[in-house]
N, C-alpha and C. Protein backbone atom coordinates (compact mmCIF):
# COMPACT_ATOMS: atom_id res chain seq x y z
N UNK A 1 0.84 -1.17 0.00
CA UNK A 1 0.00 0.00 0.00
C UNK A 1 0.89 1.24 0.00
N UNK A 2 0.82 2.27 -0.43
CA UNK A 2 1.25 3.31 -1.22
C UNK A 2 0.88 4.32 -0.06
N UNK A 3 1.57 4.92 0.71
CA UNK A 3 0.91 6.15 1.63
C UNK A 3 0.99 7.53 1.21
N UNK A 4 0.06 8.69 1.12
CA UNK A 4 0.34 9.53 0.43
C UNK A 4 0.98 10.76 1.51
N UNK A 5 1.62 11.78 0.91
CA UNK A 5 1.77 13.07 1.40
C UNK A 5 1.48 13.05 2.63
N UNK A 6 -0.09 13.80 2.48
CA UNK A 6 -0.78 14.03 3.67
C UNK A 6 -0.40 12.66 4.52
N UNK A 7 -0.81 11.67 4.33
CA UNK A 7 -0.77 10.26 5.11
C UNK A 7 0.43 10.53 6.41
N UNK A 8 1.65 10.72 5.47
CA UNK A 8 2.83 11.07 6.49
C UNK A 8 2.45 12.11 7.06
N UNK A 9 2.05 13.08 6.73
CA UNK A 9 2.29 14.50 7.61
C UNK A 9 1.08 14.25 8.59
N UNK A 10 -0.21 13.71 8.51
CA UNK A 10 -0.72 13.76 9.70
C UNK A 10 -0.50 12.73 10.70
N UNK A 11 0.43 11.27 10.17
CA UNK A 11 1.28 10.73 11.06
C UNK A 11 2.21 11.22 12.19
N UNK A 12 2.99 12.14 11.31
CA UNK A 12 3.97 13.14 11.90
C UNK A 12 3.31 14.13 13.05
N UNK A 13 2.21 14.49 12.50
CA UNK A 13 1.74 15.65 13.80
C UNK A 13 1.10 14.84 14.82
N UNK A 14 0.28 13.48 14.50
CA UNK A 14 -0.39 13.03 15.47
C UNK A 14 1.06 12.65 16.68
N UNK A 15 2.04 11.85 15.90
CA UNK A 15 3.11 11.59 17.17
C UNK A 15 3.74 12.55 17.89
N UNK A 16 4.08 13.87 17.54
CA UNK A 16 4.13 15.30 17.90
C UNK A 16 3.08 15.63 18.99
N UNK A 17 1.80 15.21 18.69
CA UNK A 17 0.85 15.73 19.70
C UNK A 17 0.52 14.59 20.74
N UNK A 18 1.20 13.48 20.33
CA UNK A 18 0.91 11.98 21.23
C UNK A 18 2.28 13.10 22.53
N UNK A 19 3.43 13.41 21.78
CA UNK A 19 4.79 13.43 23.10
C UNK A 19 3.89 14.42 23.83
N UNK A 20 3.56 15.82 23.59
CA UNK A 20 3.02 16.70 24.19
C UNK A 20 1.86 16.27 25.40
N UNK A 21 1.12 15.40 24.97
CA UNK A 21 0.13 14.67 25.82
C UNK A 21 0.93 13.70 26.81
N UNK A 22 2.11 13.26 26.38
CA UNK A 22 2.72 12.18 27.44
C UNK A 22 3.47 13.16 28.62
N UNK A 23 3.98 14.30 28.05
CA UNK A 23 4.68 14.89 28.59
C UNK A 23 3.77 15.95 29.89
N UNK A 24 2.55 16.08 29.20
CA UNK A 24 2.10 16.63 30.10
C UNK A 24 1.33 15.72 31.10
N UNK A 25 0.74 14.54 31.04
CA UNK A 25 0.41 13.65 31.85
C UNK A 25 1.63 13.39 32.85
N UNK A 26 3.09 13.35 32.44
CA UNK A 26 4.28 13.13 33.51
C UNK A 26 4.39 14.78 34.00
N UNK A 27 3.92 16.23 33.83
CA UNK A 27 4.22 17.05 34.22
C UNK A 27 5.67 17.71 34.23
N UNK A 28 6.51 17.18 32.68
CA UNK A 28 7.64 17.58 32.39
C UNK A 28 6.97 18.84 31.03
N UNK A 29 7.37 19.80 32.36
CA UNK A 29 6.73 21.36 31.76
C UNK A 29 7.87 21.35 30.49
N UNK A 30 9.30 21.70 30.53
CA UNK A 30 10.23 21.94 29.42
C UNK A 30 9.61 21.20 28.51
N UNK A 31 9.87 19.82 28.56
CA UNK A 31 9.56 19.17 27.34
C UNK A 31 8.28 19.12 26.88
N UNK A 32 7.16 19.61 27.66
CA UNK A 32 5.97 20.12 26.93
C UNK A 32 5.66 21.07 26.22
N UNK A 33 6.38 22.00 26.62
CA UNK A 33 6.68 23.46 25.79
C UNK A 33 7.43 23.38 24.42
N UNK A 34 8.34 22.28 25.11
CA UNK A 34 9.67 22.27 23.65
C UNK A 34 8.27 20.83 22.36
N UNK A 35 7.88 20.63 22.86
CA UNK A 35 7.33 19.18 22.03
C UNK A 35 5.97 19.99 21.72
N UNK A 36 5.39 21.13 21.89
CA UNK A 36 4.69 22.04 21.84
C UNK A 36 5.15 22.80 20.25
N UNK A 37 6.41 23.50 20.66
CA UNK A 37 6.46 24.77 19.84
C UNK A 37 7.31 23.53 18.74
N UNK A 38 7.39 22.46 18.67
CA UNK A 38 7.81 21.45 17.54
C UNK A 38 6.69 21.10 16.72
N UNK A 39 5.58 20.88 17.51
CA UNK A 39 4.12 20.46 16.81
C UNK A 39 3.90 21.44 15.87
N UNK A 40 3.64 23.18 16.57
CA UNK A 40 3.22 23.89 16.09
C UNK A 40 3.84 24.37 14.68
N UNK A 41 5.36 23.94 14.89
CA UNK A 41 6.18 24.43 13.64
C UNK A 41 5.61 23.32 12.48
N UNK A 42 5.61 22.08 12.99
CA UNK A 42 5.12 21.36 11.92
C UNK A 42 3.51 21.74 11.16
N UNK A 43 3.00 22.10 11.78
CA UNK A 43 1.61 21.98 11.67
C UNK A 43 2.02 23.44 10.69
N UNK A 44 2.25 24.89 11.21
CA UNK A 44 2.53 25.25 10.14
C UNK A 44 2.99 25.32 8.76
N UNK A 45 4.00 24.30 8.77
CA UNK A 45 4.75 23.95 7.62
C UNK A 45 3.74 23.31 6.88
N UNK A 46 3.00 21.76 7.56
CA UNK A 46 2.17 21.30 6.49
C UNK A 46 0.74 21.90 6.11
N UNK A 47 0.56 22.91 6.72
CA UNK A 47 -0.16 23.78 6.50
C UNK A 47 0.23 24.95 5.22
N UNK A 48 0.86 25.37 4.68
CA UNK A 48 1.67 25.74 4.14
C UNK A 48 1.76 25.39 2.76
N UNK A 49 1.83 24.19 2.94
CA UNK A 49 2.46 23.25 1.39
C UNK A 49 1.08 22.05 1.38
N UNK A 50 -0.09 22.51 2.34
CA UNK A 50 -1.34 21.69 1.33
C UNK A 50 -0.92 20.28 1.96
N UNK A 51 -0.62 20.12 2.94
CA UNK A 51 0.03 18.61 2.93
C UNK A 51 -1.10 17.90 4.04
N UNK A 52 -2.08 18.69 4.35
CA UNK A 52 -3.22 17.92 4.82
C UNK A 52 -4.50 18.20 4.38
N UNK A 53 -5.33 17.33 4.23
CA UNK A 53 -6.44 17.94 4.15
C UNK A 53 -7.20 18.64 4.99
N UNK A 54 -8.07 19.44 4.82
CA UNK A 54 -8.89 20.97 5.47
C UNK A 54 -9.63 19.85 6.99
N UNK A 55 -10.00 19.01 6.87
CA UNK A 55 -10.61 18.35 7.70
C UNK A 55 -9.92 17.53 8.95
N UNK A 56 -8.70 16.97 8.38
CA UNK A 56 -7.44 16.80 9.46
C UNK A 56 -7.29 18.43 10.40
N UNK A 57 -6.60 18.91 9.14
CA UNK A 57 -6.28 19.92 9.70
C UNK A 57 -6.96 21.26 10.90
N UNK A 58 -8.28 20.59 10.52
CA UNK A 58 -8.83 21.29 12.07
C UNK A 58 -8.89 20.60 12.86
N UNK A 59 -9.33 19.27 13.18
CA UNK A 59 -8.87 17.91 14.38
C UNK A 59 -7.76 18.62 14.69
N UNK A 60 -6.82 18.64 14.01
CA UNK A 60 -5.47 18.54 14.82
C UNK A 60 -5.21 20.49 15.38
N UNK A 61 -5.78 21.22 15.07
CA UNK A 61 -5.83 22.53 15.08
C UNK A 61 -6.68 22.27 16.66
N UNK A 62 -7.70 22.08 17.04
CA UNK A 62 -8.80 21.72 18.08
C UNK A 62 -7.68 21.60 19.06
N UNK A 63 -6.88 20.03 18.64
CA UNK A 63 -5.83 19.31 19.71
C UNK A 63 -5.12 20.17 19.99
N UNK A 64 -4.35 20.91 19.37
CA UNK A 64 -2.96 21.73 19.95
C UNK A 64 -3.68 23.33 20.39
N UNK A 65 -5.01 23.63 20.33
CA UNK A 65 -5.79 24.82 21.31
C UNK A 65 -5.81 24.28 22.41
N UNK A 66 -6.31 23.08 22.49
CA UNK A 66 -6.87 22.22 23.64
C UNK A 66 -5.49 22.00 24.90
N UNK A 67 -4.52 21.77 24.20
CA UNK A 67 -3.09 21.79 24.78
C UNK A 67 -2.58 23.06 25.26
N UNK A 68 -2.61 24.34 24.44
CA UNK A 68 -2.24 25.38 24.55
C UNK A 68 -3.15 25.80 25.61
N UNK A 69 -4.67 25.80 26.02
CA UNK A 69 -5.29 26.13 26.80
C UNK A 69 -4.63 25.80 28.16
N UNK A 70 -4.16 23.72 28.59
CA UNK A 70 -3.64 23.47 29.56
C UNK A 70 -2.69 23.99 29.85
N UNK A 71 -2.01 24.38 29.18
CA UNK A 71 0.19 24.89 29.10
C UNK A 71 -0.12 26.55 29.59
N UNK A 72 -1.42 27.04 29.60
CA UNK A 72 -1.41 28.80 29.42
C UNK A 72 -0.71 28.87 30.91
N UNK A 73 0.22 29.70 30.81
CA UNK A 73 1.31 30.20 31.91
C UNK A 73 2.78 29.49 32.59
N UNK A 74 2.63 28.48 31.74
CA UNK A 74 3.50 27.28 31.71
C UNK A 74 5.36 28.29 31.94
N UNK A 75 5.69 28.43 32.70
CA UNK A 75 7.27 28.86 32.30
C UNK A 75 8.12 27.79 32.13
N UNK A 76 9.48 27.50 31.41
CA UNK A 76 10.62 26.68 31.51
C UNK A 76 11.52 27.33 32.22
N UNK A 77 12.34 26.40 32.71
CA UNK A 77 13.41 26.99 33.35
C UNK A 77 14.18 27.82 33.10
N UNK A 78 14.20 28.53 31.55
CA UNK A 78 14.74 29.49 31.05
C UNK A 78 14.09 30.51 31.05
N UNK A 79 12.85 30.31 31.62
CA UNK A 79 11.89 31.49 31.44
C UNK A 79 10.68 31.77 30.61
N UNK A 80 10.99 31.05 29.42
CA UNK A 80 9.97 30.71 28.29
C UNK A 80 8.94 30.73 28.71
N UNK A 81 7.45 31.45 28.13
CA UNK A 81 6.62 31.30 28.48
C UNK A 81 5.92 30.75 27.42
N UNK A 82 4.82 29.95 27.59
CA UNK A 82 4.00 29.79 26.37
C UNK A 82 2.49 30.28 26.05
């Protein structure tokens, strides 16, 4: 079976948004932030270049509000806020 484009890229964001969810269930703030602003870069990118369809792409838009809502005030040890 032949996987297309999109196929990978919403592979790619779902495991992106799987770490963010693990990370925040263990309460490792850094790496939620950092596995955060990784999702988001992706999601822009395949956003960008058409690489999902309109209907993924709000599922997964929903998920990373839904995340961003939990993370609101989140600092890293560097200060980072998200």
């Amino acid at each position: 079976m032949i996987f297309s484009k999109g196929s990978s890229a919403k592979k790619e964001l779902e495991t992106a948004l799987n770490e963010i969810q693990i990370n925040l269930e263990n309460n490792y703030k850094d790496l939620a932030i950092k596995a955060y602003t990784d999702a988001r870069t992706l999601m822009d990118k395949y956003s960008a270049d058409g690489s999902l369809k309109e209907r993924d792409l709000k599922k997964l838009s929903e998920r990373m509000e839904s995340y961003s809502k939990r993370m609101a005030g989140y600092k890293s040890q560097s200060g980072k806020v998200l």
